[in-house]
Protein backbone atom coordinates (compact mmCIF):
# COMPACT_ATOMS: atom_id res chain seq x y z
CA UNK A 1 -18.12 -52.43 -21.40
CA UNK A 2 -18.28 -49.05 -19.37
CA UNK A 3 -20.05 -49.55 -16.15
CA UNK A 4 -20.30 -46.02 -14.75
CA UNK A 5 -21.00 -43.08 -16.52
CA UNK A 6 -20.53 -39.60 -15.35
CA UNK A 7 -22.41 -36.58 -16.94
CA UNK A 8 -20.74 -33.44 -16.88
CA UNK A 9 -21.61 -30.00 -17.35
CA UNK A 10 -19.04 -28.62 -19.90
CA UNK A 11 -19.59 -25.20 -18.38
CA UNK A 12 -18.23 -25.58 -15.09
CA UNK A 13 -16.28 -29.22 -15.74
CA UNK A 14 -18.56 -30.19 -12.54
CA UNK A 15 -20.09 -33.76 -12.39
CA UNK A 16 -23.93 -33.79 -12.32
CA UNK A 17 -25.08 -36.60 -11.69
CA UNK A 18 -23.55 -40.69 -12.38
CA UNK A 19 -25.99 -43.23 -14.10
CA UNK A 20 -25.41 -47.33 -13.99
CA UNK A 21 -25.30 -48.36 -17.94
CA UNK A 22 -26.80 -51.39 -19.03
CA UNK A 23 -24.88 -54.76 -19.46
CA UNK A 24 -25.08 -57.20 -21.90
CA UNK A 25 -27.78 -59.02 -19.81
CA UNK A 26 -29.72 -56.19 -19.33
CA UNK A 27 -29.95 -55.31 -23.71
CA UNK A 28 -30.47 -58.85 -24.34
CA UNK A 29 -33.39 -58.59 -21.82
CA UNK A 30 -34.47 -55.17 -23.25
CA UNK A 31 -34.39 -56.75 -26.78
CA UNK A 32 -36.24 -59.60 -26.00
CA UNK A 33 -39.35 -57.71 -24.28
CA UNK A 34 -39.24 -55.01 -26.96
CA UNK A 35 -39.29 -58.06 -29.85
CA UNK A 36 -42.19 -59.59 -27.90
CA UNK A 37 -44.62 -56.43 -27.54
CA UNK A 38 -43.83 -55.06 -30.71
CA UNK A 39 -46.58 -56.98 -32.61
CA UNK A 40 -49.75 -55.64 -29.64
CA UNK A 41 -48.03 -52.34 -30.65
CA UNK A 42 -48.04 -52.55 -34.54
CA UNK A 43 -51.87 -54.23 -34.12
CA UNK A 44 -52.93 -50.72 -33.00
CA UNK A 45 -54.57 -48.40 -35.00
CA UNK A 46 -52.36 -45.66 -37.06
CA UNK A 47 -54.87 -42.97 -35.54
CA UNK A 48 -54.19 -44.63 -31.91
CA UNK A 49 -50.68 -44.64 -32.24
CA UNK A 50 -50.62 -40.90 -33.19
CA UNK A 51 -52.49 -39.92 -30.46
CA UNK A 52 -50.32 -41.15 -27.91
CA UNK A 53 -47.45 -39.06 -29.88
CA UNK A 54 -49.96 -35.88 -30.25
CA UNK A 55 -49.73 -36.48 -26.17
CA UNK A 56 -46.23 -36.49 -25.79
CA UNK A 57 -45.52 -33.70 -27.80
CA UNK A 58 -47.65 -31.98 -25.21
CA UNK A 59 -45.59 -33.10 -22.52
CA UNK A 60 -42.98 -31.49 -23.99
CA UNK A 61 -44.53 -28.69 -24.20
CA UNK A 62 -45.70 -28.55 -20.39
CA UNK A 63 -42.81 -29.46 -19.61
CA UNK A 64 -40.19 -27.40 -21.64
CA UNK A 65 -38.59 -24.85 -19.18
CA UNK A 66 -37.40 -28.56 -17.07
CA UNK A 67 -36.58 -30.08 -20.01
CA UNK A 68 -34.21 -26.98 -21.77
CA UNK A 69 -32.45 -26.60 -18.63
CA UNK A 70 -31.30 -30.72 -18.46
CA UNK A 71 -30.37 -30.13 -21.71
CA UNK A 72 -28.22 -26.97 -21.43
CA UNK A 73 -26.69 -28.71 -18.44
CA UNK A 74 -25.01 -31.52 -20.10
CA UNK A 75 -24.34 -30.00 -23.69
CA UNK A 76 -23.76 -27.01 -22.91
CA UNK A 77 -25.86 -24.96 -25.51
CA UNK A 78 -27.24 -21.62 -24.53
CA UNK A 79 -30.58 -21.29 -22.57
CA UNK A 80 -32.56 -20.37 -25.37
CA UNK A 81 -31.09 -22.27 -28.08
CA UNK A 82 -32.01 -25.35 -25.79
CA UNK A 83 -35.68 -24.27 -25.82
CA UNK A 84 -35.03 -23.30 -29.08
CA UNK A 85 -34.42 -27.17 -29.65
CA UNK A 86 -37.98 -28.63 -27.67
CA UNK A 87 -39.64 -26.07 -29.53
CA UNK A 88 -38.51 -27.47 -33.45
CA UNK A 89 -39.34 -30.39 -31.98
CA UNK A 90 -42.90 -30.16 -31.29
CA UNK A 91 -43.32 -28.85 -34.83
CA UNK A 92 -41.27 -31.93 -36.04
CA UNK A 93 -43.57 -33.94 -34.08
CA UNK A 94 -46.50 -32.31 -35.60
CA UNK A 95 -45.88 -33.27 -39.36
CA UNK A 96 -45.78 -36.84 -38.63
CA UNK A 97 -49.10 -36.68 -36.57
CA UNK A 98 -50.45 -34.42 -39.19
CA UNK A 99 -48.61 -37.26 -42.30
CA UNK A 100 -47.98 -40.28 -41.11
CA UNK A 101 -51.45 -41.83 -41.37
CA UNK A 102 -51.69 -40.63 -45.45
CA UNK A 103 -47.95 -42.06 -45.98
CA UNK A 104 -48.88 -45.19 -44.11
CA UNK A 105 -52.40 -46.12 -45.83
CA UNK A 106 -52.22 -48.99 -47.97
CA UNK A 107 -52.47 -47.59 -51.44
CA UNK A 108 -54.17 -48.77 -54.38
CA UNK A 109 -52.07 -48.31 -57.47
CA UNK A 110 -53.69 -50.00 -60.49
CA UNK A 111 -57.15 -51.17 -60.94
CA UNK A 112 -59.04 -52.65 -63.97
CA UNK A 113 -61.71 -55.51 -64.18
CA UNK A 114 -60.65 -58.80 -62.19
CA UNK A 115 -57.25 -57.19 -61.34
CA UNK A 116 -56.66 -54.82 -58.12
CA UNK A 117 -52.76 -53.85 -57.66
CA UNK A 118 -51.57 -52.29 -53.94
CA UNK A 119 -48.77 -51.59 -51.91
CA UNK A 120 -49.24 -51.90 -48.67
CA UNK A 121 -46.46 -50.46 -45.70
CA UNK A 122 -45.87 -52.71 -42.96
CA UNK A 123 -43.24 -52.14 -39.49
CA UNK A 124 -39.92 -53.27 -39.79
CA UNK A 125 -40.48 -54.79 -36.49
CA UNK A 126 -37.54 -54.16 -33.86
CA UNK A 127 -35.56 -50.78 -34.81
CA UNK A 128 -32.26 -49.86 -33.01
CA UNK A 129 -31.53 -46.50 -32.90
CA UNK A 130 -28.24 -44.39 -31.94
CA UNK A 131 -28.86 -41.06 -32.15
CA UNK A 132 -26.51 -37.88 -31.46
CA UNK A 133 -25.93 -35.51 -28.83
CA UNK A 134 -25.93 -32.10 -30.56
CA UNK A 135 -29.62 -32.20 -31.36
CA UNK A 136 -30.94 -34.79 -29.10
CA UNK A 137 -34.90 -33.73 -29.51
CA UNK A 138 -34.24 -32.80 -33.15
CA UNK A 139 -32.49 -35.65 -33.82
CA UNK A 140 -34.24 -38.19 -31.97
CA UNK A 141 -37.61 -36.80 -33.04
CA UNK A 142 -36.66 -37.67 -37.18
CA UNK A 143 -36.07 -41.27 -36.11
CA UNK A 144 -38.34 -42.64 -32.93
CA UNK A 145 -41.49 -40.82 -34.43
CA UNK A 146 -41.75 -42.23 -37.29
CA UNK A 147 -41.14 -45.44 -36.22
CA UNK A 148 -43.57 -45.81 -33.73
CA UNK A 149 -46.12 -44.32 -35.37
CA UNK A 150 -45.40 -46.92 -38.05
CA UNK A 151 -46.03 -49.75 -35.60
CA UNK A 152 -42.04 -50.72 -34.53
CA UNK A 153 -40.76 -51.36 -31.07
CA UNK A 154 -37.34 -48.83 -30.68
CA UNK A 155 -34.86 -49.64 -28.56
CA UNK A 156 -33.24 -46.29 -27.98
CA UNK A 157 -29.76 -45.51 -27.40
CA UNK A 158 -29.19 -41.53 -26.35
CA UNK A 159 -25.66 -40.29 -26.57
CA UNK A 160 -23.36 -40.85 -23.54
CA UNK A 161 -23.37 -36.81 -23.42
CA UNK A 162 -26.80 -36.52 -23.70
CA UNK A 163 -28.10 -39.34 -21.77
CA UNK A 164 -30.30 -37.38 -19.27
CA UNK A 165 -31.78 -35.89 -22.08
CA UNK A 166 -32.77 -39.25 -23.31
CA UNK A 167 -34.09 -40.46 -20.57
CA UNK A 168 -36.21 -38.02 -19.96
CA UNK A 169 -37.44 -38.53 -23.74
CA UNK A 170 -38.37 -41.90 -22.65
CA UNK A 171 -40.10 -40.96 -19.63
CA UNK A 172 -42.59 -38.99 -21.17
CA UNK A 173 -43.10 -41.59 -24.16
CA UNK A 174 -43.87 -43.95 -21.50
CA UNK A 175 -46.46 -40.96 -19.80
CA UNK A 176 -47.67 -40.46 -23.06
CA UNK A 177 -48.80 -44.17 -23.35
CA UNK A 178 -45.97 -46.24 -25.35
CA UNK A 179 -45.45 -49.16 -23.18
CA UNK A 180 -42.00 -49.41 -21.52
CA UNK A 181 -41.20 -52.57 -23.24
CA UNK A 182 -41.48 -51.25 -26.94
CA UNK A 183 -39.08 -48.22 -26.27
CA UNK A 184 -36.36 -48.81 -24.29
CA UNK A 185 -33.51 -47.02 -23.76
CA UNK A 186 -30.23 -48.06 -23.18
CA UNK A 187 -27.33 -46.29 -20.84
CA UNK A 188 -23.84 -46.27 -21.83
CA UNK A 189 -21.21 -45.12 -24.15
CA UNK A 190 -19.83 -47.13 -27.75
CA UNK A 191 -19.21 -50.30 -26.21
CA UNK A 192 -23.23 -50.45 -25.44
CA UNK A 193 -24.21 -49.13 -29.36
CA UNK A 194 -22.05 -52.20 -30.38
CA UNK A 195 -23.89 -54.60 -28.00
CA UNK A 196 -27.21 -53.29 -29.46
CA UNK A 197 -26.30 -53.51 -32.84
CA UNK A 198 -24.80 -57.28 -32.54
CA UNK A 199 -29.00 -58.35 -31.88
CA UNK A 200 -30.97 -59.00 -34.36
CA UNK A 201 -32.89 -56.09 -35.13
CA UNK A 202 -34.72 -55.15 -38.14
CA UNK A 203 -33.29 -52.20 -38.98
CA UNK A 204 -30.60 -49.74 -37.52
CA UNK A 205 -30.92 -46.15 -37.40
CA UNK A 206 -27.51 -43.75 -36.69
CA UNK A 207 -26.29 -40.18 -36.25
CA UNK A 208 -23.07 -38.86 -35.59
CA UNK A 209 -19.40 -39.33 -37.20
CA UNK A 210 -18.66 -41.11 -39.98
CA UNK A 211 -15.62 -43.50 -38.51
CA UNK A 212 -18.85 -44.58 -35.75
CA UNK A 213 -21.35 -44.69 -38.81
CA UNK A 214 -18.58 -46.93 -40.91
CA UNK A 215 -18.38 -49.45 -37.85
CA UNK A 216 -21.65 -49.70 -37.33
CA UNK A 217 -22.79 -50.30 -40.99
CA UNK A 218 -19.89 -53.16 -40.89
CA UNK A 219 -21.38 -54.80 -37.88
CA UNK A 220 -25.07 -55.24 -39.51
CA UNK A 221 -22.89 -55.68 -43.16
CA UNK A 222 -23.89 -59.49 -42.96
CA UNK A 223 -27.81 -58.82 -42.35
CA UNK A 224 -30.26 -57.60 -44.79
CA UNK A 225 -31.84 -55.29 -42.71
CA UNK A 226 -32.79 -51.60 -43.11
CA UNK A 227 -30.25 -48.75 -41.93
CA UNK A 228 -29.92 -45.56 -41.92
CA UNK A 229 -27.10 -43.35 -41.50
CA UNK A 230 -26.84 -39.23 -41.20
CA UNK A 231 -23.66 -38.22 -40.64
CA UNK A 232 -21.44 -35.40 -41.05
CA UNK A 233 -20.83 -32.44 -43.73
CA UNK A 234 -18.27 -29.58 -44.68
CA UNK A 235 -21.25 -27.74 -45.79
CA UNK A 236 -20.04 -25.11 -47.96
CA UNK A 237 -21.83 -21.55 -49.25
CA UNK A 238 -21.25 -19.60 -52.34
CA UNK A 239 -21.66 -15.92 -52.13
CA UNK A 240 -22.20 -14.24 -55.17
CA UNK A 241 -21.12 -10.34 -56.09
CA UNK A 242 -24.82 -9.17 -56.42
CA UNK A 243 -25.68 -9.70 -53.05
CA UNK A 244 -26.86 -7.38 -49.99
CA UNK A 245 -23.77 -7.69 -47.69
CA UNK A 246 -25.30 -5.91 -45.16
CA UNK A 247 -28.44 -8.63 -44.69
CA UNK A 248 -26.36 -11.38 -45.81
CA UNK A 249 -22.73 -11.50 -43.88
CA UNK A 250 -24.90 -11.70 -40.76
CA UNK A 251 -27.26 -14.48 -41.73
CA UNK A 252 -24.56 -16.86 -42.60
CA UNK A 253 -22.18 -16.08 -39.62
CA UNK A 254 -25.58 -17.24 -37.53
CA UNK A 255 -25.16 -20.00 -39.93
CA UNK A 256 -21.48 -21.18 -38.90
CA UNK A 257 -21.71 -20.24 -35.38
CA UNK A 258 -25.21 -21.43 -34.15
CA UNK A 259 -25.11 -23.88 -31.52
CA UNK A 260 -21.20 -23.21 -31.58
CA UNK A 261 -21.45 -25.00 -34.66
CA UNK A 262 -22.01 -28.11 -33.44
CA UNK A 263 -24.48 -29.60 -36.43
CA UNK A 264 -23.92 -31.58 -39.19
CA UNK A 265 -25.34 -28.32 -41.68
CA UNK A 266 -23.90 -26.10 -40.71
CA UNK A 267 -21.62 -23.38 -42.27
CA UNK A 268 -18.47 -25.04 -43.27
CA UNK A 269 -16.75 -23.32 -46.01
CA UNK A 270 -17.86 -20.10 -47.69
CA UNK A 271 -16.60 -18.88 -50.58
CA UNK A 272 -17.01 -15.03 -51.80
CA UNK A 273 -16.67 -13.65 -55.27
CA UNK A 274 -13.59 -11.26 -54.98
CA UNK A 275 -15.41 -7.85 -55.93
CA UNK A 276 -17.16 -7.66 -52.85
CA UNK A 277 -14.72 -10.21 -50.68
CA UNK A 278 -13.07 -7.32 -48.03
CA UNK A 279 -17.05 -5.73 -47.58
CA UNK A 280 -18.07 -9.49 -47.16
CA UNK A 281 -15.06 -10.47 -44.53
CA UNK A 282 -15.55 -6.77 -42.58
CA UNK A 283 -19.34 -7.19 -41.97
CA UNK A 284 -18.82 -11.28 -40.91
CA UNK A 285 -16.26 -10.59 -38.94
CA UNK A 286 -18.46 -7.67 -36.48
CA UNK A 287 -21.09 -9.83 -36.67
CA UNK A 288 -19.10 -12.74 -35.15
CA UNK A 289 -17.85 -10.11 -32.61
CA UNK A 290 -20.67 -9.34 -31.38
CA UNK A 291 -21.86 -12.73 -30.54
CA UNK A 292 -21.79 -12.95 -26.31
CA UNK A 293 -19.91 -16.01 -24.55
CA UNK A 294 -20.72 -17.18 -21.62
CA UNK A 295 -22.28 -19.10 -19.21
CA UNK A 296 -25.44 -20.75 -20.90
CA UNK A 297 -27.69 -19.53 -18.43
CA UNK A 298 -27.03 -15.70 -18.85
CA UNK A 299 -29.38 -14.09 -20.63
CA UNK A 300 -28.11 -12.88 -24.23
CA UNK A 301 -25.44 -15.53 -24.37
CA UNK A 302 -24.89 -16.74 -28.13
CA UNK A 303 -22.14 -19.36 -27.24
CA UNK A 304 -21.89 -21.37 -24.59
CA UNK A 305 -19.27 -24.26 -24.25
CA UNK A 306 -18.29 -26.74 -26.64
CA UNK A 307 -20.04 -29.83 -25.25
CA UNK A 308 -16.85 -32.26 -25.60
CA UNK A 309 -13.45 -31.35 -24.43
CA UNK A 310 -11.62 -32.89 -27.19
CA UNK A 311 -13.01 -31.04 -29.67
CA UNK A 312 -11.25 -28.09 -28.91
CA UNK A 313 -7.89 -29.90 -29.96
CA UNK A 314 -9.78 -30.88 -32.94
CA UNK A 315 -10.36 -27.32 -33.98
CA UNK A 316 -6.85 -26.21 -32.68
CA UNK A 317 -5.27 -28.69 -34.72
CA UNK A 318 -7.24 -27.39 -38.09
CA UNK A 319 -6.35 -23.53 -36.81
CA UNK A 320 -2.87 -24.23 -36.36
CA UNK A 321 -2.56 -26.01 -39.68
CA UNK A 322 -4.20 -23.36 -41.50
CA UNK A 323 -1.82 -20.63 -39.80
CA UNK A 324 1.41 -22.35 -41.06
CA UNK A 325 0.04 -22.86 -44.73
CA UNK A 326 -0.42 -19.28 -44.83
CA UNK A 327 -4.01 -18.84 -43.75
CA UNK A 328 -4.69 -15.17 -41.90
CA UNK A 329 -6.62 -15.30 -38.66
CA UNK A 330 -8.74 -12.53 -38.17
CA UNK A 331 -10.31 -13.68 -34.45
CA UNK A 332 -10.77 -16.01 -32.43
CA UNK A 333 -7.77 -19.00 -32.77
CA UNK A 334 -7.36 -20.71 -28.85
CA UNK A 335 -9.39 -21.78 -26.36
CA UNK A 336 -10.96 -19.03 -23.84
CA UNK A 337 -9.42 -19.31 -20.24
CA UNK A 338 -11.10 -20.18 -17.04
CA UNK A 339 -13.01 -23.94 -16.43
CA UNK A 340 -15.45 -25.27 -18.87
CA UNK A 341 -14.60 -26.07 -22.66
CA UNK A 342 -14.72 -22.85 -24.33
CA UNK A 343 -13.55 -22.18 -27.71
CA UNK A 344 -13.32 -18.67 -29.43
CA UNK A 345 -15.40 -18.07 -32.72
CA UNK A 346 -12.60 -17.97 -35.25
CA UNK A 347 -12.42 -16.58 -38.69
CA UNK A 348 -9.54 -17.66 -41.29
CA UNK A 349 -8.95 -16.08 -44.73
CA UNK A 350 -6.34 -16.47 -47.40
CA UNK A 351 -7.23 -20.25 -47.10
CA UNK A 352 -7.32 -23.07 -49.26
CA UNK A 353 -8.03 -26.47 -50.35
CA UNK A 354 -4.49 -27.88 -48.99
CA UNK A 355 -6.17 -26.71 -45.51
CA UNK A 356 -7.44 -29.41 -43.39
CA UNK A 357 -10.18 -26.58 -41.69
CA UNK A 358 -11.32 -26.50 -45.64
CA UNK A 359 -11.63 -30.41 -46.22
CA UNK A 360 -12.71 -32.28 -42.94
CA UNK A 361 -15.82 -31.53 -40.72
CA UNK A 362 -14.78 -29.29 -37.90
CA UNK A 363 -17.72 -29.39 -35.90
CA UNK A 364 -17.10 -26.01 -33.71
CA UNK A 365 -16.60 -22.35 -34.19
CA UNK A 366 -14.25 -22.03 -36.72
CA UNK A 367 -14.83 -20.86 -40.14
CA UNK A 368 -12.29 -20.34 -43.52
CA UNK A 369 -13.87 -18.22 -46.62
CA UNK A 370 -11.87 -18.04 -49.69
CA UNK A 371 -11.99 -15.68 -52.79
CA UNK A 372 -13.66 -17.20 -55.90
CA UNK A 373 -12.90 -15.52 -59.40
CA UNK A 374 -16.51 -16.82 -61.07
CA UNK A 375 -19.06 -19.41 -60.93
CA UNK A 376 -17.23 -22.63 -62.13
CA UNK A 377 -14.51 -22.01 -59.43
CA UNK A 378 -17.08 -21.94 -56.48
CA UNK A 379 -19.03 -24.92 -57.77
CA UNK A 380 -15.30 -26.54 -58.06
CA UNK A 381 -14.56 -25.93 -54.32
CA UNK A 382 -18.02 -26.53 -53.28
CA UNK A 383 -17.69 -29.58 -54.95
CA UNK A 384 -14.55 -30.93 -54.10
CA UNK A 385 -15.10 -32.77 -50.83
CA UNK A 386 -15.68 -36.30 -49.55
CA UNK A 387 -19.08 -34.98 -47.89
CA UNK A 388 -22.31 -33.74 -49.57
CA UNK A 389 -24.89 -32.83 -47.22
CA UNK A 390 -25.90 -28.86 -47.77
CA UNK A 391 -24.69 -26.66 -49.90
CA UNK A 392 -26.22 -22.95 -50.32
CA UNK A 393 -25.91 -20.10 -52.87
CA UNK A 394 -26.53 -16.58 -52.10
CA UNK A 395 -27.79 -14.39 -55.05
CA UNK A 396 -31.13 -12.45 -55.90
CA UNK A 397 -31.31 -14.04 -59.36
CA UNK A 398 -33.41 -17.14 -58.89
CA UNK A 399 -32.01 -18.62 -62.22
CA UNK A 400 -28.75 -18.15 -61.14
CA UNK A 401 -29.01 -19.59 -58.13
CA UNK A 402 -30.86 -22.72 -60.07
CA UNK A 403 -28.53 -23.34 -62.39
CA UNK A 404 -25.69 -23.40 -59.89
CA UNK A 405 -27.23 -26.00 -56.95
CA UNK A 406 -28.31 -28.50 -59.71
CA UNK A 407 -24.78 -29.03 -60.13
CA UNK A 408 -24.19 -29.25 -56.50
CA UNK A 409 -23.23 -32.59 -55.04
CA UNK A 410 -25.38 -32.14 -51.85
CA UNK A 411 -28.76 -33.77 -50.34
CA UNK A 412 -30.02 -30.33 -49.25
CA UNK A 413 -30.29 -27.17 -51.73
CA UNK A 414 -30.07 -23.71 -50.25
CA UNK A 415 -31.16 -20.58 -51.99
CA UNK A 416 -30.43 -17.61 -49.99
CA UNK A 417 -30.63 -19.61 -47.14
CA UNK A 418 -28.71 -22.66 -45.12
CA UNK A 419 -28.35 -24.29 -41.37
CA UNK A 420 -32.10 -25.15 -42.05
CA UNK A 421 -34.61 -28.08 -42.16
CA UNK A 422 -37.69 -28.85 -42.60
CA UNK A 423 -39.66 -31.63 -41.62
CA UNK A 424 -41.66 -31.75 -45.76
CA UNK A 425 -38.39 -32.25 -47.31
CA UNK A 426 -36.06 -35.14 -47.14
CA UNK A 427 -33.07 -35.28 -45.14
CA UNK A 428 -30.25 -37.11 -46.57
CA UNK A 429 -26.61 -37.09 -47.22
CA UNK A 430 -24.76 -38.11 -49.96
CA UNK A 431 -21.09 -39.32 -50.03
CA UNK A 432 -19.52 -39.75 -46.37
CA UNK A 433 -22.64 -37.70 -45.42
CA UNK A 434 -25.06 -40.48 -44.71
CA UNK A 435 -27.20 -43.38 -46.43
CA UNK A 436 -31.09 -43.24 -46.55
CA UNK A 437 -32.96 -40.41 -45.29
CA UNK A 438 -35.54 -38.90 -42.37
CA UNK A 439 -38.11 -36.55 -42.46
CA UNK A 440 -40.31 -36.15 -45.18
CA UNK A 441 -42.99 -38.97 -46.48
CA UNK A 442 -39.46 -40.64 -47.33
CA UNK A 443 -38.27 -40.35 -43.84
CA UNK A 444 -42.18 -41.98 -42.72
CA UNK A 445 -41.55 -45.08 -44.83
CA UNK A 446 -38.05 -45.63 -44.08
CA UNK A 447 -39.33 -47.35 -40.99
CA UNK A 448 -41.66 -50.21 -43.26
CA UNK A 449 -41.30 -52.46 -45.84
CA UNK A 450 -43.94 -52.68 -48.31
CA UNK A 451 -45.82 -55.85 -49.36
CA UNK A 452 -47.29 -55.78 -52.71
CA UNK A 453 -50.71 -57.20 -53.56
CA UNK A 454 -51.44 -58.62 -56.29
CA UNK A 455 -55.60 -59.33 -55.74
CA UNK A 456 -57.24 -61.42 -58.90
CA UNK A 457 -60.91 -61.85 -58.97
């Protein structure tokens, strides 16, 4: 089990700061307080527990400016993107104090003389969760919310390259007034998610790949206890020959490159009818141009460094296979010199399904769009992948665009639109894309389990 773990900008390659992780003794402890103070937590009031979230996401906003530049320090992300981040939070944060008590009432569902039927939504009780380094407010917000509002101790497990972030998350939870013993949070790398998920919680909650989602939904295989699981996509977007290339090449190239395109939606694959393909490629590729990199601090910088070093053999690796099966590379293609991990936005055409940068998640700034001759072909491509988180069509006839994302294989539906979500709709992944979802009244009672009453007078 790692002992020592050293965050590191990925700008500069520089060591910040080195944090003790927890043992085995110490998540056994943490468990063992958390499992005995969940039930003074869960005997709370809804409207009690909300207000001590309505205070946090205060904090956050007081302290925001602090808490973007921790974040940009250890992932790397632009200035402004990290801000960017606490702010989406806070409005995360907002629907589930504004929803949570509605979604969590007991509710009455059939009543006639001498018979009163109702479902009512009780805590899971202990909840691990593991969440993900790319989005850690985002992320962390779709899980820990709704769980404590819904009355469960969390034991909290940040990324190991966002751990500061985490902690800080926790610190101002615990200012906010959730007792230190029902979240806890828990330093360390894999070997530490593995040691948390061995206890027995009642339920386990996970972002990030799907080989670490796999592993950890064969640890828990044996126990009937809730999960949830958002992982990744090759989210793909169909660009029809009707379309405004002008307004639209930009839109999605924000799409792919955002956050170097480090998130699980965004722009994967995008496929173009051929009548307007060469327009469509010419504007993407000034737009991607014209994106700054840099430090993350400057002002005006778009991308900043990949926040894991590895991943830039990752994405070389898909490049380079791409190149020999023919693929054209229009920019980008290598890493950029000089320290930190730096990877140039790249743009592929004359690509294809045989490509690996067209079939598994690439999780950086690399994109591949193909020519499509009509509809069926697009849906075919869009279609033809292990993954099926998003998927977006871009077209100014509504029907159009109707017809073709029902027959989408995809949790999200885009419609002139993608790299988006909001906190009223659910957020789940079919396929190797996840299992259950967040957000959403669904994503409020993921973290219960109902009772039904059945009340004969």
């Amino acid at each position: 089990m790692l002992t020592q773990l050293k965050v590191v900008n990925p700008a500069t390659e520089e060591t910040i700061q080195t944090l003790s992780c927890d043992t085995e003794a110490s998540i056994t402890e943490k468990f063992a307080k958390a499992r005995a103070a969940q039930a003074l937590w869960a005997g709370r009031t809804v409207e009690e527990r909300v207000a001590i979230i309505a205070k946090f996401s205060q904090l956050l906003e007081s302290n925001r400016d602090e808490l973007a530049k921790t974040l940009t320090s250890e992932v790397g992300k632009p200035l402004q993107q990290s801000i960017n981040e606490v702010n989406g939070a806070r409005t995360r944060i907002g629907f589930f104090v504004e929803q949570s008590a509605k979604h969590l009432a007991t509710e009455t569902v059939f009543e006639a003389p001498g018979r009163v039927e109702r479902i009512a939504y009780e805590p899971l009780g202990l909840a691990g969760v593991i969440s993900a380094w790319n989005y850690p407010y985002l992320v962390g917000v779709n899980a820990v919310i709704p769980a404590l509002i819904a009355g469960n101790a969390v034991i909290y497990k940040p990324s190991e390259f966002s751990t500061l972030t985490g902690l800080r998350i926790a610190a101002l939870l615990h200012e906010a007034g959730v007792p230190k013993e029902v979240f806890a949070t828990i330093v360390g790398d894999g070997s530490q998610g593995s040691a948390l998920t061995s206890l027995h919680l009642d339920g386990v909650f996970f972002t990030g790949s799907v080989g670490t989602g796999r592993r950890i939904r064969k640890a828990v295989a044996d126990r009937f206890i809730a999960s949830g699981f958002e992982l990744g996509g090759k989210d793909p977007v169909y660009v029809c020959e009707d379309v405004d290339v002008e307004k639209v090449a930009p839109a999605i190239a924000d799409g792919v490159f955002y956050n170097n395109g480090q998130s699980c939606c965004s722009v994967e694959r995008i496929y173009v009818r051929e009548a307007i393909f060469d327009k469509f490629v010419d504007r993407f590729v000034a737009e991607v141009k014209s994106f700054k990199m840099g430090s993350p601090t400057e002002n005006g910088v778009y991308l900043g460094p990949l926040t894991r070093s590895a991943q830039r053999e990752t994405i070389q690796s898909q490049v380079d296979d791409a190149v020999k099966k023919g693929a054209k590379l229009l920019t980008g293609g290598k890493a950029a010199k000089g320290p930190g991990y730096y990877y140039e936005p790249t743009v592929l055409v004359n690509v294809n399904h045989a490509m690996t940068v067209m079939k598994e998640e690439s999780f950086g700034p690399v994109i591949g769009i193909q020519k499509v001759a009509n509809d069926d072909e697009a849906i075919r491509m869009m279609n033809d992948s292990t993954y099926g988180l998003t998927a977006g069509v871009y077209t100014p006839n509504a029907k159009r665009a109707h017809d073709l994302l029902a027959r989408v294989n995809a949790g999200s539906a885009y419609w002139n639109c993608c790299d988006r979500v909001s906190p009223y709709l659910p957020w789940s992944g079919r396929q190797d894309s996840g299992l259950g979802s967040t957000l959403s009244h669904l994503g409020i009672r993921a973290f219960t389990k109902p009772k039904a009453y059945h009340l004969i007078s």
